[in-house]
Protein backbone atom coordinates (compact mmCIF):
# COMPACT_ATOMS: atom_id res chain seq x y z
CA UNK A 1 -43.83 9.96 -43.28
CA UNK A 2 -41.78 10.34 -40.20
CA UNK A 3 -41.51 7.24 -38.40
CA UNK A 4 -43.02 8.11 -34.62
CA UNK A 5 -40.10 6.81 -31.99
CA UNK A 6 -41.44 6.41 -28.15
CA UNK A 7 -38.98 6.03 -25.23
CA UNK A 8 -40.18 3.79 -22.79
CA UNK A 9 -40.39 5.17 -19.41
CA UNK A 10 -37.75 4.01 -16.94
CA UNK A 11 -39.04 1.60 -14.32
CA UNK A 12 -39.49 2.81 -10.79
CA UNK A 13 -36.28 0.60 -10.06
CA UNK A 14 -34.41 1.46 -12.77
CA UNK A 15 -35.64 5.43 -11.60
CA UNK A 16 -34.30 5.09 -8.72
CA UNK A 17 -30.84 3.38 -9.24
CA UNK A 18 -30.18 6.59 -12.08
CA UNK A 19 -30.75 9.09 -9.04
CA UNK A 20 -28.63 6.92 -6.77
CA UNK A 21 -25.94 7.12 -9.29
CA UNK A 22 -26.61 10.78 -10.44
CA UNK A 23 -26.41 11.67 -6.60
CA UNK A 24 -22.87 9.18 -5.59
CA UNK A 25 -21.30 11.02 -9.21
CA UNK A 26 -22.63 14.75 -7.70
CA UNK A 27 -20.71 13.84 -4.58
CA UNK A 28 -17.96 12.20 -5.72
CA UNK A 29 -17.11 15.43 -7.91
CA UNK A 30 -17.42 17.30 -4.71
CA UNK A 31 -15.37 15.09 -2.58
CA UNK A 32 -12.57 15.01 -5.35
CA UNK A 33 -12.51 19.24 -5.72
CA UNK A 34 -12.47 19.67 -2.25
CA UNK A 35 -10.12 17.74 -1.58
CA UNK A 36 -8.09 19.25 -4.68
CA UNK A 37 -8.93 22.52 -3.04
CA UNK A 38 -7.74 21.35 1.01
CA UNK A 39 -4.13 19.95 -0.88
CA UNK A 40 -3.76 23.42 -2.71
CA UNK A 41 -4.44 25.62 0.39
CA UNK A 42 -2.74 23.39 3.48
CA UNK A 43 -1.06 20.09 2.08
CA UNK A 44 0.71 21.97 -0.69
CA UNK A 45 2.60 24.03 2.08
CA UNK A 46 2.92 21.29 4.55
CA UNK A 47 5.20 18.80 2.22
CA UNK A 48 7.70 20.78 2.38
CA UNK A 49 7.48 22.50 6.09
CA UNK A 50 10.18 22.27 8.67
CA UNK A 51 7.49 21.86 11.13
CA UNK A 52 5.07 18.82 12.45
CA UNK A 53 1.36 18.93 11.92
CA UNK A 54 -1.43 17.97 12.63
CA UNK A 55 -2.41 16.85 16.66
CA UNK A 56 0.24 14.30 18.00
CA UNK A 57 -2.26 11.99 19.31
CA UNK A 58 -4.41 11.30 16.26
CA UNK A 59 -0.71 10.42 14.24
CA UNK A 60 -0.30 7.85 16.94
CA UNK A 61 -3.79 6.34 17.31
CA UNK A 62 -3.83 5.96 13.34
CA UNK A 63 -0.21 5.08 12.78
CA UNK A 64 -0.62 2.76 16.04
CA UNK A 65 -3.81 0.97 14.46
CA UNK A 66 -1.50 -0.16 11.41
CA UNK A 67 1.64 -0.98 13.49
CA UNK A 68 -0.69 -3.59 16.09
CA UNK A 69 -2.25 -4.73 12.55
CA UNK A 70 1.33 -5.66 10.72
CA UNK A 71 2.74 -7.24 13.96
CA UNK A 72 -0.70 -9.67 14.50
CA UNK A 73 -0.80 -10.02 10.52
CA UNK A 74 3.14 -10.33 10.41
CA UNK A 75 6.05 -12.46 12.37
CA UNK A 76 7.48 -8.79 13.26
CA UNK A 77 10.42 -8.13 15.43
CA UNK A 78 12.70 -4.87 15.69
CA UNK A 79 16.41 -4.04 17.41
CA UNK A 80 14.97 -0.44 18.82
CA UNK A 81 15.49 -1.51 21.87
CA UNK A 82 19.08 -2.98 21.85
CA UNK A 83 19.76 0.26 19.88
CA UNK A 84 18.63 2.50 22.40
CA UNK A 85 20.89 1.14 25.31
CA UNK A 86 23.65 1.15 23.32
CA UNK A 87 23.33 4.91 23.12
CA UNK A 88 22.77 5.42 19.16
CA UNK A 89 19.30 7.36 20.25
CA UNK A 90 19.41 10.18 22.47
CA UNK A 91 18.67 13.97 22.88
CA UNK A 92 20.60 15.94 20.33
CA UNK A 93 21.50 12.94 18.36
CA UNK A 94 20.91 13.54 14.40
CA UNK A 95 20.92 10.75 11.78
CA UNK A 96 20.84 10.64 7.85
CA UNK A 97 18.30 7.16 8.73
CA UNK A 98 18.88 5.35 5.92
CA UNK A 99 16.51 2.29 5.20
CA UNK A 100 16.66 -0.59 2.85
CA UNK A 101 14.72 -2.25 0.97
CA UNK A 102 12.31 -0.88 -1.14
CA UNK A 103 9.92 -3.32 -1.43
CA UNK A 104 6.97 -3.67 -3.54
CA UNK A 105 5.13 -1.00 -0.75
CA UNK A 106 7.62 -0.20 1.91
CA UNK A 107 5.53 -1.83 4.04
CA UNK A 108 8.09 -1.64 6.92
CA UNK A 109 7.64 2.23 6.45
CA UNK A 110 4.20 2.13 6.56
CA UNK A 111 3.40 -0.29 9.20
CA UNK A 112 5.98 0.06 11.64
CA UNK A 113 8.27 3.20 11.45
CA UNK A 114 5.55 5.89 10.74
CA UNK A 115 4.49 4.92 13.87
CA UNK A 116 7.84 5.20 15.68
CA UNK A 117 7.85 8.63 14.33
CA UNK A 118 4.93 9.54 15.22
CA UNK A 119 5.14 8.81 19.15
CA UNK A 120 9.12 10.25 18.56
CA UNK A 121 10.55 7.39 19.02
CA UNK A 122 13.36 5.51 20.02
CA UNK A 123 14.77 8.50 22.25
CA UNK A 124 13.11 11.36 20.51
CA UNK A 125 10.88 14.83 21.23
CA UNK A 126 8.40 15.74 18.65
CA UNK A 127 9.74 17.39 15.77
CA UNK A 128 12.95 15.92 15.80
CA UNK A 129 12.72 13.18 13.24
CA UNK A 130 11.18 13.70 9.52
CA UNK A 131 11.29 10.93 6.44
CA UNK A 132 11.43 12.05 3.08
CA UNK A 133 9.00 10.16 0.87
CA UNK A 134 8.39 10.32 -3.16
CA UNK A 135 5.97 13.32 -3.43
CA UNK A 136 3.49 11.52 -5.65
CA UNK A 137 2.73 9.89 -1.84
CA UNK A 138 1.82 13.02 -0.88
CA UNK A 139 -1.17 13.71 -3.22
CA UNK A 140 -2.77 10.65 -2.89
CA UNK A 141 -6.07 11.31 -0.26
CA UNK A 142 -6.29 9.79 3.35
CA UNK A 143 -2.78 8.55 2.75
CA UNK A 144 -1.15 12.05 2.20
CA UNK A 145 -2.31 12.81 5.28
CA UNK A 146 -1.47 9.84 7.49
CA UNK A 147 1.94 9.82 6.03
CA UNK A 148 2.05 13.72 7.11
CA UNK A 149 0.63 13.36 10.44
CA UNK A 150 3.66 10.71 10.81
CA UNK A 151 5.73 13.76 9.83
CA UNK A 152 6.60 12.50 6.01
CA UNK A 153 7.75 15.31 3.77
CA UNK A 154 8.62 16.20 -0.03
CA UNK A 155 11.71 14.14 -0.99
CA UNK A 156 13.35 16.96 -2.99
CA UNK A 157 16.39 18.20 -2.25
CA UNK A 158 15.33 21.47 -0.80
CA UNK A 159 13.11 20.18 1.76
CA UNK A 160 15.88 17.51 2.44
CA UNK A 161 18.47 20.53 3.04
CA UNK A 162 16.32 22.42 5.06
CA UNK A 163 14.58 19.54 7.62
CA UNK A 164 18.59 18.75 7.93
CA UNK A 165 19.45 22.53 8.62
CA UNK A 166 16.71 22.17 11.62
CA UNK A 167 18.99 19.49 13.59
CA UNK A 168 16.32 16.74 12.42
CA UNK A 169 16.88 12.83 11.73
CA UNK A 170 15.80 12.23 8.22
CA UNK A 171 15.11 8.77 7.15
CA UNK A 172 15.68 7.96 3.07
CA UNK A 173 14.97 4.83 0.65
CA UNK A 174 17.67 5.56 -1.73
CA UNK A 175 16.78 2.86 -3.79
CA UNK A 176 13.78 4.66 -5.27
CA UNK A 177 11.61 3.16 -8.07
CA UNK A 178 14.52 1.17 -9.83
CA UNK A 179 14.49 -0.94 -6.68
CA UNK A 180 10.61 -0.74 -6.42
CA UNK A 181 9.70 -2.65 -9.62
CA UNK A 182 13.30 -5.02 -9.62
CA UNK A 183 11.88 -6.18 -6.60
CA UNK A 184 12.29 -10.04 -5.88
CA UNK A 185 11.73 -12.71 -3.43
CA UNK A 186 14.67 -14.74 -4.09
CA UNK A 187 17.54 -11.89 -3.97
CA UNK A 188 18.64 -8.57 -1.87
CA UNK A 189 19.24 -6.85 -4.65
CA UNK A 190 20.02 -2.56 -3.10
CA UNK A 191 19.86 0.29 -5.65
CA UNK A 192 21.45 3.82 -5.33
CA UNK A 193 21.53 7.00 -7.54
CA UNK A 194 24.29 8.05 -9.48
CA UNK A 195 24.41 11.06 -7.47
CA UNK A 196 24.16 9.69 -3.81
CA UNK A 197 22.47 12.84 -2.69
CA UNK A 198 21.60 11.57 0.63
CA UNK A 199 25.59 11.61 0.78
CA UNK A 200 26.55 14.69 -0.53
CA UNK A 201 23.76 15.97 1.92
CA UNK A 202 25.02 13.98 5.19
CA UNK A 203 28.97 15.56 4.18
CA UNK A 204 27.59 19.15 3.72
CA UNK A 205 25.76 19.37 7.33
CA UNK A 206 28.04 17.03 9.05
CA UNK A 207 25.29 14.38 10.01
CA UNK A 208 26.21 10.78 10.33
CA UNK A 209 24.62 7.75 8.02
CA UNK A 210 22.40 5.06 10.26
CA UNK A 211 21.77 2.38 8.13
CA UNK A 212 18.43 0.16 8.61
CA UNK A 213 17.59 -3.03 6.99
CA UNK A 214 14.12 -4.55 6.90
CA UNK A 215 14.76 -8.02 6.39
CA UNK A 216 11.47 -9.81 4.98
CA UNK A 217 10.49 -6.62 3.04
CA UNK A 218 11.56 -8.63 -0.29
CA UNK A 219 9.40 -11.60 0.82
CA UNK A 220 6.26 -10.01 1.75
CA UNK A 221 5.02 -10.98 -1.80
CA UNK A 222 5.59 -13.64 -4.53
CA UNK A 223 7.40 -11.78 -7.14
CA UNK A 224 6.67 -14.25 -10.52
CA UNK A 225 8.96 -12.69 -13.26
CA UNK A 226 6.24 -11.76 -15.68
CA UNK A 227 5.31 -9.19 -12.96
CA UNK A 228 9.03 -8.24 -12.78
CA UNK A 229 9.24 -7.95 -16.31
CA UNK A 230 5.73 -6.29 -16.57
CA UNK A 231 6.66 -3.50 -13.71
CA UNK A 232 10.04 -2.71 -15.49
CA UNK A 233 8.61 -2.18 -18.70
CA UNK A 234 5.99 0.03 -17.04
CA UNK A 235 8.83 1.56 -15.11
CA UNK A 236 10.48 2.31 -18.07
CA UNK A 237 7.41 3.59 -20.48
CA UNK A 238 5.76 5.49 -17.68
CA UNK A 239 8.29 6.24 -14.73
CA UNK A 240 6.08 5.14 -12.20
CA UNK A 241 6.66 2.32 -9.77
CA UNK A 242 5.01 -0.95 -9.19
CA UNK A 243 1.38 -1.24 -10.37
CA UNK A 244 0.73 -4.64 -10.62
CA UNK A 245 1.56 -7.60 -7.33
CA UNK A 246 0.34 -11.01 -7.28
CA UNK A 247 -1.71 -10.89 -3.70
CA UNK A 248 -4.05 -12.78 -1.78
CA UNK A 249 -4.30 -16.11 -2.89
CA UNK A 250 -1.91 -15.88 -6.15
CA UNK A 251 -4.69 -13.09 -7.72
CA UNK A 252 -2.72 -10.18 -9.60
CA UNK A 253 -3.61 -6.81 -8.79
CA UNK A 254 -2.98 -3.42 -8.44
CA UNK A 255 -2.64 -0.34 -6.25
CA UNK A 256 -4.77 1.28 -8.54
CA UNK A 257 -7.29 0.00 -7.22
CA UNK A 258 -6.56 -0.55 -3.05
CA UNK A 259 -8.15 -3.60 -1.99
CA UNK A 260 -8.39 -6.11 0.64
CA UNK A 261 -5.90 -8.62 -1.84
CA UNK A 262 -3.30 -6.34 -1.61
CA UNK A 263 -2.14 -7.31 1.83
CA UNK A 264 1.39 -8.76 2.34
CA UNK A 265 1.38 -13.00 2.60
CA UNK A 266 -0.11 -13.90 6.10
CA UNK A 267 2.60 -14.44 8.62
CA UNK A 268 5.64 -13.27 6.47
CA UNK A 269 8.36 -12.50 8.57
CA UNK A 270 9.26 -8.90 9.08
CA UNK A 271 12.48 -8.20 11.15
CA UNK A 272 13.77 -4.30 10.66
CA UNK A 273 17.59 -4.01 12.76
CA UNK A 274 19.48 -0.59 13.06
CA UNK A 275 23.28 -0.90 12.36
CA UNK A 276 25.64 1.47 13.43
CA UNK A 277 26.25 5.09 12.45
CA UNK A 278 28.63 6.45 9.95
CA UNK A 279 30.37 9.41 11.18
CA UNK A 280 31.98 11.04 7.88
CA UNK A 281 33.76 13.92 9.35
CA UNK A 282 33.58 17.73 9.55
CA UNK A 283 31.01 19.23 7.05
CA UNK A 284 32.00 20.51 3.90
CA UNK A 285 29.41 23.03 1.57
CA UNK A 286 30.58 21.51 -1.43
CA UNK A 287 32.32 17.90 -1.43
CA UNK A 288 34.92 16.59 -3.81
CA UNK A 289 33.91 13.30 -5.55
CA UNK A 290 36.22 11.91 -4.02
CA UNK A 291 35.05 12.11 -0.62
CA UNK A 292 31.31 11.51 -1.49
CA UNK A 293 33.00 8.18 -2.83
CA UNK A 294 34.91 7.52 0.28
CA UNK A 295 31.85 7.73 1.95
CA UNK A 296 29.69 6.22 -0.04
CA UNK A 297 32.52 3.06 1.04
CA UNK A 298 32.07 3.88 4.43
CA UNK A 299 28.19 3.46 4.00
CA UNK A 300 28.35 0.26 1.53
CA UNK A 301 30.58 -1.30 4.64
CA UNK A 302 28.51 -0.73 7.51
CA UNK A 303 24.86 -1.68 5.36
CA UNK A 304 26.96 -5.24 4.71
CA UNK A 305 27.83 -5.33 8.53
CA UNK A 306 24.32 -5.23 10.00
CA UNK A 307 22.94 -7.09 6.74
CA UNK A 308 25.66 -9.94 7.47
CA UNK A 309 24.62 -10.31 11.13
CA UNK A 310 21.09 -10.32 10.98
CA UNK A 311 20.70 -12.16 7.70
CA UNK A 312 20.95 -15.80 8.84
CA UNK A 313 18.35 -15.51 11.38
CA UNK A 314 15.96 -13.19 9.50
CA UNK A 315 15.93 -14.57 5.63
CA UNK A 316 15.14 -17.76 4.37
CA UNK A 317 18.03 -19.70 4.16
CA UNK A 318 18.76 -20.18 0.24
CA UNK A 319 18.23 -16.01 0.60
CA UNK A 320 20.79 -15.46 3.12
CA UNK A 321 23.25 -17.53 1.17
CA UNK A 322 22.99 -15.60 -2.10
CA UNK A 323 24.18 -12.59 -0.36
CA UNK A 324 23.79 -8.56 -1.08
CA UNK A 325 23.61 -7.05 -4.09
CA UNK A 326 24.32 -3.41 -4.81
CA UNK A 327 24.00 -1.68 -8.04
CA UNK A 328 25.29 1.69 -8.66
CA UNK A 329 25.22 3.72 -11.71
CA UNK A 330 24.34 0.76 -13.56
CA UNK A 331 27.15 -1.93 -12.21
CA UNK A 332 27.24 -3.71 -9.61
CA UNK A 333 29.70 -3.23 -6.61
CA UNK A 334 31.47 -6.56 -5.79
CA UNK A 335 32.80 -6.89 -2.55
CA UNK A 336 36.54 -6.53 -4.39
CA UNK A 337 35.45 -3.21 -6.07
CA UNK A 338 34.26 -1.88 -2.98
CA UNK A 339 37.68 -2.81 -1.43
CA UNK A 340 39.05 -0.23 -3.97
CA UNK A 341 36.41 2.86 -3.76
């Protein structure tokens, strides 16, 4: 005999939480393939135009909302001004803006220079001023479009070439993910490529370096070293950047999953200074190694000038004291080997 098996009928409760969720998966599946679809057919092209987008004043109500939000949530502070008297901003001017450090989020970036960029400033017009951002950035939703608004573009080196070839400031983090997950709260500690392309880039169109520093961007999170250690080895297995911070209240977590604990420590300091620029000379198609060296010394000397002015006032002490580190191509550059580049 065949055993007789009865399903018991779903409460009206438990009915009605399976449609909810049947109905929040239907639209979820929706949202995610149009949205796959609106990055195909627009995003897709915009990464990599030449060209801002979007309507000015929605970049700078949204970018604006995050920049009053970091400078009430952080001790913020900025040298725009100073740097706009002393003529480094003007019409016609073009930089190679060069910003350090990474961070766990670049949350200088985020909070304080997209909006600069987006309201074209200091001393700018619209469409004068681009930043070049890791494209994963730009296929994440909501953010991929803030960050494009703000005029963010593909970081590879053919969108690089051509926003140059425009007459447009680019801003770079050189430091990339290697800085991203060595990030830590007790040391400066500044990566760069083995192939300085931001160099070889600023030689070929003749565009002078402007080095920023964010001082505080280091500090904006404890940085235990199991979550070094555990970000490295991530690094290293996956090639992706930081997933896991300790946040709010000494809680680990993850952008993974954005959430309200991921917010940098209340009332961290945040203090980002211009230096000067670093004119290299004529441009040259196809630089020697030599000269991208000689300017990579040039760069390395003017990044320890405005980091050696500022860093008293703007790092905690025992910081300040321990001094800049660079690394390149997997050594790192002591103030007597830079003295011979």
């Amino acid at each position: 005999e065949r055993a007789c098996v009865t399903r018991a009928m779903p409460s009206p409760a438990e009915a009605a939480a399976q449609a909810v969720a049947s109905r929040a998966l239907r639209v979820a599946v929706l949202g995610l393939g149009g949205w796959a679809a609106w990055y195909m057919l627009v995003l897709k092209r915009v990464m990599k135009s030449t060209k801002p987008w979007g309507p000015r004043w929605l970049a700078v109500a949204l970018s604006g909302a995050l920049y009053r939000f970091g400078s009430w949530w952080l001790k913020y502070s900025d040298n725009c001004e100073e740097s706009l008297k002393s003529g480094i901003w003007g019409p016609g001017k073009q930089y190679i803006f060069v910003w350090h450090p990474h961070g766990n989020f670049t949350i200088s970036a985020l909070y304080f220079v997209s909006h600069w960029w987006a309201k074209n400033y200091p001393g700018g017009v619209r469409g004068d001023r681009y930043v070049c951002v890791a494209p994963l950035l730009l296929r994440i939703p909501f953010l991929a479009e803030l960050l494009m608004l703000c005029h963010a573009r593909s970081q590879d080196r053919q969108t690089f070439d051509a926003l140059l070839a425009t007459g447009a400031t680019v801003a770079v983090q050189p430091g990339g993910l290697a800085e991203q997950v060595s990030t830590d709260e007790t040391t400066e500690h500044m990566f760069f490529p083995g192939n300085l392309g931001f160099i070889r880039l600023a030689l070929k169109h003749g565009v002078p370096l402007l080095p920023c520093y964010a001082f505080g961007e280091n500090q904006l999170y404890h940085t235990p070293n199991w979550i070094r250690k555990l970000n490295g080895w991530l690094y290293r297995t996956l090639k992706c950047g930081s997933l896991v911070v300790q946040g709010q209240g000494g809680i680990p977590t993850s952008p993974v999953l954005p959430n309200p604990l991921m917010l940098p420590i209340f009332r961290s300091g945040m203090h980002i200074r211009i230096g000067e620029p670093v004119h290299l000379g004529p441009k040259e198609e196809n630089p020697s190694e030599q000269r991208v060296q000689q300017a990579f010394k040039l760069y390395l000397d003017a990044l320890h000038k405005v980091f050696n002015k500022y860093k008293d006032q703007c790092l905690p002490k025992e910081v300040a004291a321990r001094g800049l580190v660079v690394e390149y191509r997997g050594r790192k550059v002591t103030d007597e080997i830079r003295s011979r580049m």
